[in-house]
PDB file of N, CA and C in Angstrom:
ATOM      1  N   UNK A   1     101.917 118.815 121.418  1.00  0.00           N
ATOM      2  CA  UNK A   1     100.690 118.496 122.117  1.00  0.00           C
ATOM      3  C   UNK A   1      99.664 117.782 121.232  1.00  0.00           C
ATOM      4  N   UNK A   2      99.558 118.136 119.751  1.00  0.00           N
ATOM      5  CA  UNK A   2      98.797 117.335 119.204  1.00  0.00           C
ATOM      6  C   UNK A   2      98.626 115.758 118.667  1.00  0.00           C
ATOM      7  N   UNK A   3     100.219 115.308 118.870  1.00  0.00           N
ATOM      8  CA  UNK A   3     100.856 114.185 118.642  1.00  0.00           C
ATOM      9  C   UNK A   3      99.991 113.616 119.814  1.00  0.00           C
ATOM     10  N   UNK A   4     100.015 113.839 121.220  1.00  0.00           N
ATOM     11  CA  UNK A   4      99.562 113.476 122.193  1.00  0.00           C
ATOM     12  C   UNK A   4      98.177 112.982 122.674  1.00  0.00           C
ATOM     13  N   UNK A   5      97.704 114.279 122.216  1.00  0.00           N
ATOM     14  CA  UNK A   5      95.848 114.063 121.593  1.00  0.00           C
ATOM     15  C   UNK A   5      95.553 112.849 120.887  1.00  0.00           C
ATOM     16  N   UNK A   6      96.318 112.676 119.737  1.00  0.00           N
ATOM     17  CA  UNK A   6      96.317 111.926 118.877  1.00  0.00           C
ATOM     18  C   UNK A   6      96.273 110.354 119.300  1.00  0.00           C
ATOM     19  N   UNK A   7      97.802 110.145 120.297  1.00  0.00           N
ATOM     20  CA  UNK A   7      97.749 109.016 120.595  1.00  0.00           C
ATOM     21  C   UNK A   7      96.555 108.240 121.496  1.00  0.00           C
ATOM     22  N   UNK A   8      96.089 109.367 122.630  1.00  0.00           N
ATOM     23  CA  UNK A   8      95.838 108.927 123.692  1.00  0.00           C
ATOM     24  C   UNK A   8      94.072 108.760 122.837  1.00  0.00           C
ATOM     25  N   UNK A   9      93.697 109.327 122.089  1.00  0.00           N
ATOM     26  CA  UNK A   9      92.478 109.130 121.255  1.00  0.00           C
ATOM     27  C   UNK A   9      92.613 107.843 120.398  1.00  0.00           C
ATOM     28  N   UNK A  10      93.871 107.459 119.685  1.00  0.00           N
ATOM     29  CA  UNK A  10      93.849 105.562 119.129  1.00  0.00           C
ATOM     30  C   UNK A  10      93.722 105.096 120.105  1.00  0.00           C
ATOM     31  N   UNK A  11      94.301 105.305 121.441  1.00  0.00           N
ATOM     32  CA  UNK A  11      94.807 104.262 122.466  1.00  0.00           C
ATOM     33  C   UNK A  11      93.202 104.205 123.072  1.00  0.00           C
ATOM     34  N   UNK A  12      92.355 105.108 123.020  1.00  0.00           N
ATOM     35  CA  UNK A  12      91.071 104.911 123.839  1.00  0.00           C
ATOM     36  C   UNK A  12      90.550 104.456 122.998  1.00  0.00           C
ATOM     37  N   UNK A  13      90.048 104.361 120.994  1.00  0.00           N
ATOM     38  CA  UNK A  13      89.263 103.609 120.265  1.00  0.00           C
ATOM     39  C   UNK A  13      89.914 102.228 120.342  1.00  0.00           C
ATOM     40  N   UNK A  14      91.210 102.060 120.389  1.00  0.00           N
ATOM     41  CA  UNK A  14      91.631 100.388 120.076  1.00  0.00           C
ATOM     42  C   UNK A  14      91.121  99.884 121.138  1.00  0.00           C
ATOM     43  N   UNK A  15      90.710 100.545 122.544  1.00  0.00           N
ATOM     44  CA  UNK A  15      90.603  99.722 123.876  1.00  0.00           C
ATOM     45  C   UNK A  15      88.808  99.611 123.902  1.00  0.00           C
ATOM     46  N   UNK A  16      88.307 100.680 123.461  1.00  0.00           N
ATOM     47  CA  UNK A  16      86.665 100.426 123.170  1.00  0.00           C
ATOM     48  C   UNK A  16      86.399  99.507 122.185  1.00  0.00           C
ATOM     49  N   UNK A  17      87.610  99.134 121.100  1.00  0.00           N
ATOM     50  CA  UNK A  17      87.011  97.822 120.058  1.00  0.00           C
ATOM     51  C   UNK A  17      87.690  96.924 120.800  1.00  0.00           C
ATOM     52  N   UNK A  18      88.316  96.425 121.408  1.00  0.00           N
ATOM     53  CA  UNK A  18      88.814  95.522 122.537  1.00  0.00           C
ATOM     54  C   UNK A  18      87.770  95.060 123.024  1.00  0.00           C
ATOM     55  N   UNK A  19      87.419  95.958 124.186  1.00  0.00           N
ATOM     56  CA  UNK A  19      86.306  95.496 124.693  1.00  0.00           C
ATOM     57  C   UNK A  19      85.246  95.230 123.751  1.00  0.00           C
ATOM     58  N   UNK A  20      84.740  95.738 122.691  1.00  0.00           N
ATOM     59  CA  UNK A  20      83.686  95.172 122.478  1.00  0.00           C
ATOM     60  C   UNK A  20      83.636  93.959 121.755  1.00  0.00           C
ATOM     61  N   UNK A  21      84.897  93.856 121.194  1.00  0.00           N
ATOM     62  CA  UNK A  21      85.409  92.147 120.218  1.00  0.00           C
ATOM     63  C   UNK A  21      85.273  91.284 121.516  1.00  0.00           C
ATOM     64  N   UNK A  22      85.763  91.863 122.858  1.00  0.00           N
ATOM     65  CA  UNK A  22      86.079  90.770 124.030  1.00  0.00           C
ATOM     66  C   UNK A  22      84.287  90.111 124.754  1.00  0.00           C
ATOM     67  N   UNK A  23      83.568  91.355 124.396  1.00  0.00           N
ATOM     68  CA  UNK A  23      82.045  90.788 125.085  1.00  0.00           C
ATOM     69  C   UNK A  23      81.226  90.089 123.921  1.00  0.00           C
ATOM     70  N   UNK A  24      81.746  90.623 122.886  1.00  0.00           N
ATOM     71  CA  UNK A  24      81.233  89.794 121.875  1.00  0.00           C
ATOM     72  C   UNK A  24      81.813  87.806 121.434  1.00  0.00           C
ATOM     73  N   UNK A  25      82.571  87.793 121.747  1.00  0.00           N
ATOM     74  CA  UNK A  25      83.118  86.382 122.398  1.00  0.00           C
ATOM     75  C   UNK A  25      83.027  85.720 123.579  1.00  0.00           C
ATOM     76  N   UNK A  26      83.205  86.839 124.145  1.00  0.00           N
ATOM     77  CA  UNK A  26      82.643  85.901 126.096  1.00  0.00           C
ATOM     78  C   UNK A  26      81.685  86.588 126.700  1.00  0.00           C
ATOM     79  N   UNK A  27      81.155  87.393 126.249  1.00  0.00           N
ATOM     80  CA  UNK A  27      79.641  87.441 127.300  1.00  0.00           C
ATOM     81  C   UNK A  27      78.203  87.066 126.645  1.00  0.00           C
ATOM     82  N   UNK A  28      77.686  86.294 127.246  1.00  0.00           N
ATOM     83  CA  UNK A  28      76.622  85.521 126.273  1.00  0.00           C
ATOM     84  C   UNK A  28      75.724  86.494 126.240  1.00  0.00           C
ATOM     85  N   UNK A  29      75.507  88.135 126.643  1.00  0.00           N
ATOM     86  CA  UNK A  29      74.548  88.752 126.684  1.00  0.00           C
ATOM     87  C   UNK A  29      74.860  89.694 125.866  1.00  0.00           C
ATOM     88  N   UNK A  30      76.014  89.959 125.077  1.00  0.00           N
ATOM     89  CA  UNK A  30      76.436  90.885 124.206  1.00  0.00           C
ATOM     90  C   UNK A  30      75.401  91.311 123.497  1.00  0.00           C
ATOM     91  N   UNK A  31      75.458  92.690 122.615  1.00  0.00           N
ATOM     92  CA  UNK A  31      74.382  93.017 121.542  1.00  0.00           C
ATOM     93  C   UNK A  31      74.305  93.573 120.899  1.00  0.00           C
ATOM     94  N   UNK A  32      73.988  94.195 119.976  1.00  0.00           N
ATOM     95  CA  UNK A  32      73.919  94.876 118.999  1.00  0.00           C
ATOM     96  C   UNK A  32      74.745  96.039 118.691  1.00  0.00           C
ATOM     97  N   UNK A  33      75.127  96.743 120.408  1.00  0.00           N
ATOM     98  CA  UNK A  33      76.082  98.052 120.464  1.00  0.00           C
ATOM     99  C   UNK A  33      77.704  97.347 120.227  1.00  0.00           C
ATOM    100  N   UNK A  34      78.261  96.007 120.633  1.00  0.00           N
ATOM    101  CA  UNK A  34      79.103  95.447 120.513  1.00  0.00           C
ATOM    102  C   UNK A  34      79.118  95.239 119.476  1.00  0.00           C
ATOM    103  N   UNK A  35      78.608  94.585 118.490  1.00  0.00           N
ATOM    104  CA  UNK A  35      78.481  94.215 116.918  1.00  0.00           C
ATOM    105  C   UNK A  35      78.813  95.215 116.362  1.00  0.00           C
ATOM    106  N   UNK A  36      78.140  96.461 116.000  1.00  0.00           N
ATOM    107  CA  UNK A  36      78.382  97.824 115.844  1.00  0.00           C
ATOM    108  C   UNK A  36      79.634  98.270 115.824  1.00  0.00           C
ATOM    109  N   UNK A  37      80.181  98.263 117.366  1.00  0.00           N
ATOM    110  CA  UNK A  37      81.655  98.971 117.684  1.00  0.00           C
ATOM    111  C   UNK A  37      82.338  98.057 116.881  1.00  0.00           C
ATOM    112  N   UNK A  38      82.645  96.876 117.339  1.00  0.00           N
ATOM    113  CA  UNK A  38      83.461  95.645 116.426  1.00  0.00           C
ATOM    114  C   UNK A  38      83.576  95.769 115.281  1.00  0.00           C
ATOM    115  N   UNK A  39      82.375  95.863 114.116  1.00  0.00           N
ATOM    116  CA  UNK A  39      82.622  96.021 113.142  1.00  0.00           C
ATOM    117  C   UNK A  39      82.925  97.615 112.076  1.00  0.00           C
ATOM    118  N   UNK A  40      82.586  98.276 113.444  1.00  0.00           N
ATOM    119  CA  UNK A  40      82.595  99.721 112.379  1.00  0.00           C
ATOM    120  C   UNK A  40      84.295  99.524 112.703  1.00  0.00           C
ATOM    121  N   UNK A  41      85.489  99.272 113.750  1.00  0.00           N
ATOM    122  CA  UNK A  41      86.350  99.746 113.962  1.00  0.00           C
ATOM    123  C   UNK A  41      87.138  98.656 112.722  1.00  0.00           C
ATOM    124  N   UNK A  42      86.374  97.299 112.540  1.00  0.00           N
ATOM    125  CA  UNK A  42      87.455  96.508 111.452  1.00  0.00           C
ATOM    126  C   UNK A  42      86.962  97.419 110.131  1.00  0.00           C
ATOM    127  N   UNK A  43      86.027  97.899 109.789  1.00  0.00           N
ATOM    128  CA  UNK A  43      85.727  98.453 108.635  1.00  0.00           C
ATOM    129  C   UNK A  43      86.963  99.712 108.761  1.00  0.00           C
ATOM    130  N   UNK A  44      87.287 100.263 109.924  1.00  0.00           N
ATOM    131  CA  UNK A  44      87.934 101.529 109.526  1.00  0.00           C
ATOM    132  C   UNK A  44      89.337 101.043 109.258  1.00  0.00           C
ATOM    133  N   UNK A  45      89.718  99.451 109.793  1.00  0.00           N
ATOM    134  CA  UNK A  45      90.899  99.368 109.554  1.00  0.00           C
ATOM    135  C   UNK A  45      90.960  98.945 108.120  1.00  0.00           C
ATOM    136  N   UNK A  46      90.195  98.292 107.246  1.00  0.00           N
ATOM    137  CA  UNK A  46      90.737  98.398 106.089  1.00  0.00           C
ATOM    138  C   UNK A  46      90.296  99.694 105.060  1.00  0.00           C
ATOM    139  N   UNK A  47      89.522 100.599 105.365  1.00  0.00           N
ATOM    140  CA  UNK A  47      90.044 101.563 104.528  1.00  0.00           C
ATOM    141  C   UNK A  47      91.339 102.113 104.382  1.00  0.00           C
ATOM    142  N   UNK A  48      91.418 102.763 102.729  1.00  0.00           N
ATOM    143  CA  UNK A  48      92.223 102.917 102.482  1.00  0.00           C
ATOM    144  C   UNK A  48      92.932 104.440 102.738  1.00  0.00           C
ATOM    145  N   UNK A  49      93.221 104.813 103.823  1.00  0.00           N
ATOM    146  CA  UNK A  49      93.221 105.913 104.241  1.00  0.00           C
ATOM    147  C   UNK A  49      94.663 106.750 103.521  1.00  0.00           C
ATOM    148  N   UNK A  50      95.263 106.108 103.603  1.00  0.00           N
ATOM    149  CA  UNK A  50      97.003 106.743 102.822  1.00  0.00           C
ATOM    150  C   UNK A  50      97.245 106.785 101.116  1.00  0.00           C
ATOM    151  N   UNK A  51      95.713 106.410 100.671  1.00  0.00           N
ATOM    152  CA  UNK A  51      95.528 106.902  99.221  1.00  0.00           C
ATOM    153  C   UNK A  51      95.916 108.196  98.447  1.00  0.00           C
ATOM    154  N   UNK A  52      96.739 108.258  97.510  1.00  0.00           N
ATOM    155  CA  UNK A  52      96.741 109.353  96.322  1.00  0.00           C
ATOM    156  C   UNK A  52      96.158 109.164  95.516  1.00  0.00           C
ATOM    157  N   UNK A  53      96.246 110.132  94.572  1.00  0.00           N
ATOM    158  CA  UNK A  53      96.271 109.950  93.405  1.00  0.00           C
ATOM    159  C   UNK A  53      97.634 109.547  92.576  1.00  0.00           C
ATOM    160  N   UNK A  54      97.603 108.538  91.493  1.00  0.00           N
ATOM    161  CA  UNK A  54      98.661 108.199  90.946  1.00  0.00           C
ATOM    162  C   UNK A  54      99.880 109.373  90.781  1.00  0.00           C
ATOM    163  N   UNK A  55      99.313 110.425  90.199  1.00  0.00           N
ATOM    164  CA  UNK A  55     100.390 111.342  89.606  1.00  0.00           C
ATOM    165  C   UNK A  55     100.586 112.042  90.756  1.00  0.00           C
ATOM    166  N   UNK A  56     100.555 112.110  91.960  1.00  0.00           N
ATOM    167  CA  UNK A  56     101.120 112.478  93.066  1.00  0.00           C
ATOM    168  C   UNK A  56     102.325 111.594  93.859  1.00  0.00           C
ATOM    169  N   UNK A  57     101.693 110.293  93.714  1.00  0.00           N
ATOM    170  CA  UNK A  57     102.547 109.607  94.513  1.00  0.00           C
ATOM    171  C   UNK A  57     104.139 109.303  94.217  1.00  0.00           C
ATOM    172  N   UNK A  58     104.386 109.097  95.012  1.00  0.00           N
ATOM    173  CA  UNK A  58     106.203 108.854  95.157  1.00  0.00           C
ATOM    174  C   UNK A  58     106.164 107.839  94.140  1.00  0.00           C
ATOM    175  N   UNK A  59     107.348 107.901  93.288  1.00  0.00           N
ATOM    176  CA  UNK A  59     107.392 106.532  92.386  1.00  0.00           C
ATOM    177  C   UNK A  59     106.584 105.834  91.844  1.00  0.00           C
ATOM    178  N   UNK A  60     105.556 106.703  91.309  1.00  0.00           N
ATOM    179  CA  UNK A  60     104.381 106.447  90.358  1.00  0.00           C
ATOM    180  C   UNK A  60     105.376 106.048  89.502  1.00  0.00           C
ATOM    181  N   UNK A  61     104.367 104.536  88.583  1.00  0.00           N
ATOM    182  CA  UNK A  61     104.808 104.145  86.888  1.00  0.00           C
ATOM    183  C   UNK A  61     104.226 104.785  86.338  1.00  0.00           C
ATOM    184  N   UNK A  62     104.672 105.418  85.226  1.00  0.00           N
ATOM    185  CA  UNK A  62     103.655 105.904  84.455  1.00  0.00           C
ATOM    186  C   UNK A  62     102.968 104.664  83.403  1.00  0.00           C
ATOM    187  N   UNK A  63     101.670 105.716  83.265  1.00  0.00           N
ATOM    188  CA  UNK A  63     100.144 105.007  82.644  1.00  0.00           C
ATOM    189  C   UNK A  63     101.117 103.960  80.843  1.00  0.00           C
ATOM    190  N   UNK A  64     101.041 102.769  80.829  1.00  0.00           N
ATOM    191  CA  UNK A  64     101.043 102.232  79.911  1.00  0.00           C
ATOM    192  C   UNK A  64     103.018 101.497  80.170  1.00  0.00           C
ATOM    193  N   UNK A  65     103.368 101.607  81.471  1.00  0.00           N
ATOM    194  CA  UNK A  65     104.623 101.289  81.380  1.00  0.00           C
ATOM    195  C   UNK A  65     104.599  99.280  81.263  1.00  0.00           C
ATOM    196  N   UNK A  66     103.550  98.714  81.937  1.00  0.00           N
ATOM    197  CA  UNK A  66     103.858  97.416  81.909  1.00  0.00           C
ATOM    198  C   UNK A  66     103.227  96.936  80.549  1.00  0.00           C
ATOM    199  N   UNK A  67     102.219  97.244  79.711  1.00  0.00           N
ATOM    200  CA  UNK A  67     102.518  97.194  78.096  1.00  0.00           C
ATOM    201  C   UNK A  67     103.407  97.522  77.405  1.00  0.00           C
ATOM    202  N   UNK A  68     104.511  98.414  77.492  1.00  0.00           N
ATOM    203  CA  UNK A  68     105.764  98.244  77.096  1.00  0.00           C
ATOM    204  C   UNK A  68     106.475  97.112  77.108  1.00  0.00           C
ATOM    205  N   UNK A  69     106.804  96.825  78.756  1.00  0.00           N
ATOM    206  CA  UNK A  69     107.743  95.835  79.247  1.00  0.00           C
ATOM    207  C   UNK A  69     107.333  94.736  78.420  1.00  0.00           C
ATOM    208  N   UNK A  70     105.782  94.362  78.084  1.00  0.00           N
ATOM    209  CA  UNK A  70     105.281  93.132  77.931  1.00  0.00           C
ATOM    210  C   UNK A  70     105.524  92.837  76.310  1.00  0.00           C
ATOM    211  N   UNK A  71     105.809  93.863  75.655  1.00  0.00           N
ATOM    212  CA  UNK A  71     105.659  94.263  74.366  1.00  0.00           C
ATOM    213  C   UNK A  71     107.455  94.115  73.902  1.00  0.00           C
ATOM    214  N   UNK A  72     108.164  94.767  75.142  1.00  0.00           N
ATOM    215  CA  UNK A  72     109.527  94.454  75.087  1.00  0.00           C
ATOM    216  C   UNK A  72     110.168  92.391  74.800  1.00  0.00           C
ATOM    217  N   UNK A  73     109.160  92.171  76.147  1.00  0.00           N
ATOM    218  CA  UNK A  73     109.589  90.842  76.495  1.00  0.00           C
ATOM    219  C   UNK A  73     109.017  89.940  75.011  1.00  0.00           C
ATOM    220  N   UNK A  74     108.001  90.052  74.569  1.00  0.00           N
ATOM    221  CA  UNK A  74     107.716  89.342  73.490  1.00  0.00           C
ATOM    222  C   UNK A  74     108.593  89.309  72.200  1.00  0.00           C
ATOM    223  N   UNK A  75     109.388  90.427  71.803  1.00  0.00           N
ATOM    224  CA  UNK A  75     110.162  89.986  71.159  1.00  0.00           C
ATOM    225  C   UNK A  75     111.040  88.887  70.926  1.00  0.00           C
ATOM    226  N   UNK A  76     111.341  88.590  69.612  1.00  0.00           N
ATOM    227  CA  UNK A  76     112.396  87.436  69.804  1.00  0.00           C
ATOM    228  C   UNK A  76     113.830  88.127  70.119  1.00  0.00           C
ATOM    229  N   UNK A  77     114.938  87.319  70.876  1.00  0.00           N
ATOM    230  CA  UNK A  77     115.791  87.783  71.023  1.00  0.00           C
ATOM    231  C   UNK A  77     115.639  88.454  72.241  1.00  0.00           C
ATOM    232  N   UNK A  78     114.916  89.101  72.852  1.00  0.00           N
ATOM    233  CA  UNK A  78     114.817  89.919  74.583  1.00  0.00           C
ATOM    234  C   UNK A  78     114.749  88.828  75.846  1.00  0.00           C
ATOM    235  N   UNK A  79     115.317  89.296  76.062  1.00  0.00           N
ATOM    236  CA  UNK A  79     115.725  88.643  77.371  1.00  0.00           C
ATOM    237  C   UNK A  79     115.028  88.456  78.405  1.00  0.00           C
TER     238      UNK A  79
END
């Protein structure tokens, strides 16, 4: 049931920034509440919401691995 909640709550914000991206392009009387919705919903899409911390995440490099590599590659003779 909460999966459900879930959806039907994106499916009603994507359709309220819809509309308000849509009056903000074609209705010449649009205003300030449209601007608002429009931009708070692109602001939420680029946060970064699926953030860790490094030493949590799946297939973290560890701290100082591409100064190695770089330190590797400079040698003479490495490939």
């Amino acid at each position: 049931m909460p999966g459900i909640c879930r959806c039907a709550a994106g499916a009603a914000l994507t359709a309220l920034w819809w509309w308000a991206a849509a009056r903000l392009l074609l209705a010449p009387d649009a205003g300030a509440l449209e601007g608002a919705v429009a931009a708070g919903g692109w602001g939420l899409s680029v946060l970064p919401v699926h953030c860790l911390p490094k030493a949590r995440a799946d297939g973290a490099l560890a701290a100082g691995r591409w100064r190695r590599a770089w330190r590797v590659a400079r040698k003479p003779g490495a490939e």
